[in-house]
Protein backbone atom coordinates (compact mmCIF):
# COMPACT_ATOMS: atom_id res chain seq x y z
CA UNK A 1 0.00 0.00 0.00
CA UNK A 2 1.56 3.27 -0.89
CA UNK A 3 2.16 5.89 1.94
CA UNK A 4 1.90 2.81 4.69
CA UNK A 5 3.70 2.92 8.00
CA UNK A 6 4.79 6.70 6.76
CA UNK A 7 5.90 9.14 9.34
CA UNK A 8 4.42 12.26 10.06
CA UNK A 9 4.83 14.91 12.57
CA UNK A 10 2.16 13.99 15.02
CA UNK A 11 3.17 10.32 14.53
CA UNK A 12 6.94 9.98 13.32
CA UNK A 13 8.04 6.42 14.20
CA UNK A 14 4.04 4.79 13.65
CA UNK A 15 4.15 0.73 14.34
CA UNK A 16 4.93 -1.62 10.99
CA UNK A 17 1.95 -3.72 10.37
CA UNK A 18 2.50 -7.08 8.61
CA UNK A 19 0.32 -9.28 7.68
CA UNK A 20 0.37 -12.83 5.58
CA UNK A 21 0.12 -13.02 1.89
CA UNK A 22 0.03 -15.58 -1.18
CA UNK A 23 0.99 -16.24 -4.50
CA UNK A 24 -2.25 -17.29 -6.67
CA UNK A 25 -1.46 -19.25 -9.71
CA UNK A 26 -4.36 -20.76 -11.71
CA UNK A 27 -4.91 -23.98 -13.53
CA UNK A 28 -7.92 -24.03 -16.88
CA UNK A 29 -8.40 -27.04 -18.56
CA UNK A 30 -9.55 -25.72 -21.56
CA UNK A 31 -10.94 -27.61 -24.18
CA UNK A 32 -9.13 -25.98 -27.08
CA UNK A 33 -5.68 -25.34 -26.07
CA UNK A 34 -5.58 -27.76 -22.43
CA UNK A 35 -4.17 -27.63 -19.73
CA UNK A 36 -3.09 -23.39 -19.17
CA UNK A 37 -1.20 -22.42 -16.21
CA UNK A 38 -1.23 -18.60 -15.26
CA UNK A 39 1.70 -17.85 -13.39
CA UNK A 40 4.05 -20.01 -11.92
CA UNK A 41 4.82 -18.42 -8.24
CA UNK A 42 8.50 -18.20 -6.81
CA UNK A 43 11.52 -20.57 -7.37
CA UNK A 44 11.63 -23.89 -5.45
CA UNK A 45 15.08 -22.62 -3.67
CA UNK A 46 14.74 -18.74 -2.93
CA UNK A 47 17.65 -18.45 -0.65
CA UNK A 48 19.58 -19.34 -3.76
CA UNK A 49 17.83 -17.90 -6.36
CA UNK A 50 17.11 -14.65 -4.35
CA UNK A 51 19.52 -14.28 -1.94
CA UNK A 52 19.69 -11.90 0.57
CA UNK A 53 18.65 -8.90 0.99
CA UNK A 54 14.80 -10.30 -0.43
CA UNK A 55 14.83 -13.37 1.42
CA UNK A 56 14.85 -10.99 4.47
CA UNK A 57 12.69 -8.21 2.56
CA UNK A 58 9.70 -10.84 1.45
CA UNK A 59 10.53 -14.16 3.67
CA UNK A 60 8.80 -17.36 2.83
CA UNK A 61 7.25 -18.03 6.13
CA UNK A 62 5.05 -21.31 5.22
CA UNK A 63 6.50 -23.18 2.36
CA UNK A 64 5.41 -27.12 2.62
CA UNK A 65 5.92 -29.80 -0.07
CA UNK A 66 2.24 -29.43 -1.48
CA UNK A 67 2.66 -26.14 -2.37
CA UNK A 68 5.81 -26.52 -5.01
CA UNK A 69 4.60 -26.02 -8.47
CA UNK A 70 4.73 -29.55 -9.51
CA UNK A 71 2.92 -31.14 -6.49
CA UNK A 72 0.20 -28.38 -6.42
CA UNK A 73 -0.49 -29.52 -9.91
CA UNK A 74 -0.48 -33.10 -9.20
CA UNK A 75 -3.15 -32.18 -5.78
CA UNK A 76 -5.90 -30.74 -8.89
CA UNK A 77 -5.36 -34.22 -10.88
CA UNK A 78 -2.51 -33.29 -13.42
CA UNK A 79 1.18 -33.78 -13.60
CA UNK A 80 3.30 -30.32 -14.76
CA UNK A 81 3.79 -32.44 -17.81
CA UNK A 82 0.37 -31.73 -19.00
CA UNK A 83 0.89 -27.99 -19.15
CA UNK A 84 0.18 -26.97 -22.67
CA UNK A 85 0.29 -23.25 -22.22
CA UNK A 86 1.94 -21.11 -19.27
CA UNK A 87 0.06 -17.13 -19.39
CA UNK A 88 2.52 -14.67 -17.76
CA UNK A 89 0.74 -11.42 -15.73
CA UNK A 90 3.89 -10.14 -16.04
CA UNK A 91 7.91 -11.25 -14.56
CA UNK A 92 8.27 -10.25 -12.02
CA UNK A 93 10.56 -13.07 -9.12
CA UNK A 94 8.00 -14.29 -6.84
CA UNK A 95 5.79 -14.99 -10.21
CA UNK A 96 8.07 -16.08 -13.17
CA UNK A 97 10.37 -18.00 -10.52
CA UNK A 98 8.83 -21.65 -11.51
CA UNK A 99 9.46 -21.17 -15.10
CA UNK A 100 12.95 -22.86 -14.40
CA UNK A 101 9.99 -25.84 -14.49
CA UNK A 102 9.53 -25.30 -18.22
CA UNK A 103 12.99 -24.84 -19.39
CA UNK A 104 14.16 -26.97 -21.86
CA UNK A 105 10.52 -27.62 -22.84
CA UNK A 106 8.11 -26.60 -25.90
CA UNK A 107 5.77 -25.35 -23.83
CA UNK A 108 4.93 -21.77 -25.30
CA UNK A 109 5.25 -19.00 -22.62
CA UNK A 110 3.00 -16.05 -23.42
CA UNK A 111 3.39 -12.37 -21.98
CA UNK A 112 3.30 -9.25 -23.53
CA UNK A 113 5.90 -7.52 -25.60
CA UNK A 114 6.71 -4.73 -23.52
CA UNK A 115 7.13 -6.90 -20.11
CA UNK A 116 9.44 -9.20 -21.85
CA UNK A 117 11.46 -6.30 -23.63
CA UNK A 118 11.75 -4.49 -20.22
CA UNK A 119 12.33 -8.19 -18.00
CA UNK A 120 15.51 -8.59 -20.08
CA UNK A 121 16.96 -4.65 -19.95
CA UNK A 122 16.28 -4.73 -16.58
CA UNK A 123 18.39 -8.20 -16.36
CA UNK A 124 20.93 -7.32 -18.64
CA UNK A 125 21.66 -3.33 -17.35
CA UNK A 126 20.64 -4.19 -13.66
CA UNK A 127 18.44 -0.92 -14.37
CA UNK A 128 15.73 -2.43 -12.23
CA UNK A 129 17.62 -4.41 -9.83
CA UNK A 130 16.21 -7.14 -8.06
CA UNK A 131 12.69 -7.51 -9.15
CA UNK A 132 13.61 -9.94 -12.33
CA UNK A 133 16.03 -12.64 -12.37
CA UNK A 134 18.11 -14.01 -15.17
CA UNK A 135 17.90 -17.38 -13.75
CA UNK A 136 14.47 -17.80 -15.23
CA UNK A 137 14.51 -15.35 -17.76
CA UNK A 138 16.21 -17.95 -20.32
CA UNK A 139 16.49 -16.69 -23.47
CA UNK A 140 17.60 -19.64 -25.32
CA UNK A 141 15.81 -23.10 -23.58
CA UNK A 142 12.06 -21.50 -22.82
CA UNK A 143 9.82 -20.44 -25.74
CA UNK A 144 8.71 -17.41 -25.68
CA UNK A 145 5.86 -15.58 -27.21
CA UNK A 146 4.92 -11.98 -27.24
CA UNK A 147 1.86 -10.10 -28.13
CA UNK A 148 1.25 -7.10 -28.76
CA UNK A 149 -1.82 -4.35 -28.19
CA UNK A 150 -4.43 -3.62 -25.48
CA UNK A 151 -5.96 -6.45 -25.89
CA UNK A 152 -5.21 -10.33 -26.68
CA UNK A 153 -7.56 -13.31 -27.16
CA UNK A 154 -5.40 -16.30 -25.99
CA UNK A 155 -8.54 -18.39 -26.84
CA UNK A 156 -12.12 -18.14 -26.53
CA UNK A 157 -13.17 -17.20 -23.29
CA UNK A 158 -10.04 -15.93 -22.00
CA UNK A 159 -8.59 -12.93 -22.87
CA UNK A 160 -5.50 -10.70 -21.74
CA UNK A 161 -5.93 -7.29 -21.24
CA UNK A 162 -2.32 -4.84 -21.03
CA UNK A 163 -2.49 -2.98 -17.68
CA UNK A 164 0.96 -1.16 -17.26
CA UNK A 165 1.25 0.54 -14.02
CA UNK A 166 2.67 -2.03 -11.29
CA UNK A 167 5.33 -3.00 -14.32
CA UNK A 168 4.98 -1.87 -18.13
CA UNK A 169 3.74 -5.21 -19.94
CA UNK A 170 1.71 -6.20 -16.64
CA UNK A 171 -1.45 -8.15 -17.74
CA UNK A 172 -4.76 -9.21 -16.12
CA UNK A 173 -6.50 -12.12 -17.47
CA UNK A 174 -10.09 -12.27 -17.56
CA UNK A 175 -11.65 -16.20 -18.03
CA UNK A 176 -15.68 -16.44 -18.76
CA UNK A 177 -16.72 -19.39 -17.04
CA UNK A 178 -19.81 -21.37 -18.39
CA UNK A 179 -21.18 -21.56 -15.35
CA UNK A 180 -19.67 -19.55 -13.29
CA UNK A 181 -19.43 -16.53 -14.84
CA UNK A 182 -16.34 -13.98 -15.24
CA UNK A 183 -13.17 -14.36 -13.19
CA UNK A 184 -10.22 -11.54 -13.14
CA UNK A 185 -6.76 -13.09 -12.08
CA UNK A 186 -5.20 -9.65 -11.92
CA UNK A 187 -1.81 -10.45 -10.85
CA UNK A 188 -0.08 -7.83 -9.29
CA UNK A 189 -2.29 -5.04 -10.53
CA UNK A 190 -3.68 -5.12 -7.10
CA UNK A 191 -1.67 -6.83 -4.34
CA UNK A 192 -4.05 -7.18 -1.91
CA UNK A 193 -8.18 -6.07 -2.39
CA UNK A 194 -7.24 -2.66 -0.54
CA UNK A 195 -5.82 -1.96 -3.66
CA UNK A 196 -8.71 -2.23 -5.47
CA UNK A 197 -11.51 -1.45 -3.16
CA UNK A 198 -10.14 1.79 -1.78
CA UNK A 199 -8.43 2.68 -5.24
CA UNK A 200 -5.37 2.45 -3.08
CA UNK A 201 -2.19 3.11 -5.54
CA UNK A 202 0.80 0.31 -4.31
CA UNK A 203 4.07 1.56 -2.37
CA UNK A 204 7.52 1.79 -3.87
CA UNK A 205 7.07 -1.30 -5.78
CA UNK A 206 5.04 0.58 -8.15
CA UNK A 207 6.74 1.87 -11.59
CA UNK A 208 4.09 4.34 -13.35
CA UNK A 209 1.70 5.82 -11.31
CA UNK A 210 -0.38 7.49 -13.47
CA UNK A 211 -0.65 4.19 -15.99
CA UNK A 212 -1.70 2.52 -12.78
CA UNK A 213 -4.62 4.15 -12.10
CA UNK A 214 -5.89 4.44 -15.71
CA UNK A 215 -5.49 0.71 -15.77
CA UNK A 216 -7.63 0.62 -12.02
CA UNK A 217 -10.54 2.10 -14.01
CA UNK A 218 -9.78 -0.18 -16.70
CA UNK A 219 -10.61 -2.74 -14.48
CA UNK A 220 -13.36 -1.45 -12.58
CA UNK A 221 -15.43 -0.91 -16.22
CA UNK A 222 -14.88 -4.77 -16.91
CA UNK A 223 -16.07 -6.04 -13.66
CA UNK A 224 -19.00 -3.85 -14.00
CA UNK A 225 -20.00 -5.30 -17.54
CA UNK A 226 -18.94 -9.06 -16.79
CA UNK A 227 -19.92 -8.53 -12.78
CA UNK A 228 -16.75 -10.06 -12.31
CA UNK A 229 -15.32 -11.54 -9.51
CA UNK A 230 -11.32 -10.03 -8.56
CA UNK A 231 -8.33 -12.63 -7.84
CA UNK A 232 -6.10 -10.36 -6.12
CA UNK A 233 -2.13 -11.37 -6.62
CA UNK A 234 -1.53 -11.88 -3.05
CA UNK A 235 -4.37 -11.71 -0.96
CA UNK A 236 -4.81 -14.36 1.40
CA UNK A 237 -8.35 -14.08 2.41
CA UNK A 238 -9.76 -13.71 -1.40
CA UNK A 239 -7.70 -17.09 -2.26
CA UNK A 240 -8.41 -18.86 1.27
CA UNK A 241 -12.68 -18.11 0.81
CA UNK A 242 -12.75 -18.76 -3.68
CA UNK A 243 -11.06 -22.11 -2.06
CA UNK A 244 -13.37 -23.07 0.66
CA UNK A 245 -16.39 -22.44 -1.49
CA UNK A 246 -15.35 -24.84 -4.26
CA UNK A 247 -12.70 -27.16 -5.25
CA UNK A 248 -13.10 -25.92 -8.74
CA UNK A 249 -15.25 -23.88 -10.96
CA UNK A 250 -16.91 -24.62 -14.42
């Protein structure tokens, strides 16, 4: 949240607040393309792929052996092998991290042009320090695939829609379920719902304010048309309640 835990002069040392987060990834079995994974969460070994200082910065406090990429899979009735199609939100570590999962594969990675052009400059210059990793941005052994636009069809019923802001290729995905209706995984566009439900701008993590908000209303027009329901990148709460409701939706 931008501005939190800010001094002031009536309050210039105010208590840090923490609280417990997640990273949502998302399985569709889709009848057209199979078995799409959006996202792929951190890398199994952060302490070695991170290093400090963001192992201390953004520690993984709960990390058990269902919840590595492969075995999460495996718990919703599919091996990793059946991944036909991985959807980026965008590339940043604690998102693209399980794509070392894919290298050496065919399996077609899709993200937009202008977060892959400005993943690698920030990798190659160290521009943007931190926040992507060369370890899983492989140019050579994953396949890639850019789009382009405000808008991209990946199939029919899911579409990506460019919302720059949080990063510059950073995309939501909206999925129309049959029965379900509309669902909006919208990565790190919001981190948590106070994000979205106060129209709360992020902190320092944040690249283009102004982009950011005109990608807020953005999203606020689609989930008025679709009366879509939010996935939040990190929220615990929103991913603990969409589980306990259902162990999947149609």
């Amino acid at each position: 949240m931008g501005s939190a835990g800010t001094g002031s002069k009536s309050s210039p040392n105010p208590p840090n607040q923490h609280r417990d987060l997640v990273l949502a990834a998302g399985l569709i079995d889709n009848p057209d393309l199979g078995l799409i994974l959006f996202e792929t969460g951190c890398a199994e070994d952060v302490d070695i792929s991170w290093g400090a200082p963001f192992t201390d910065l953004f520690p993984r406090t709960v990390y058990t052996e269902d919840m590595k990429l492969p075995n999460a899979i495996k718990a919703a009735g599919y091996d990793i092998k059946d991944v036909k199609v991985v959807v980026m939100g965008h590339l940043h570590l604690d998102h693209a991290g399980g794509l070392e999962h894919f290298i050496g594969t065919e399996v077609p990675i899709y993200v937009h042009e202008e977060e892959f052009k400005y993943a690698c400059w920030a990798v190659g210059t160290g521009a943007d320090s931190g926040v992507y990793l060369g370890d899983y941005m492989n140019l050579t052994q994953l396949k890639w695939k850019t789009f382009t636009g405000a808008r991209f069809d990946l199939c029919q019923g899911i579409t990506l829609h460019h919302a720059p802001g949080h990063t510059p290729g950073l995309c939501i995905m909206q999925v129309n379920l049959e029965k379900e209706g509309t669902f909006i995984w919208t990565t790190d566009q919001y981190h948590v719902a106070e994000n979205h439900h106060m129209s709360h701008p992020q902190g320092w993590l944040q690249r283009d304010q102004p982009a950011w908000i005109r990608s807020h209303h953005m999203v606020l027009q689609l989930e008025r048309l679709f009366g879509a329901r939010l996935i939040f990148g990190h929220d615990k709460e929103t991913v603990d309640r969409l589980m306990r409701e259902k162990e999947f939706y149609e």
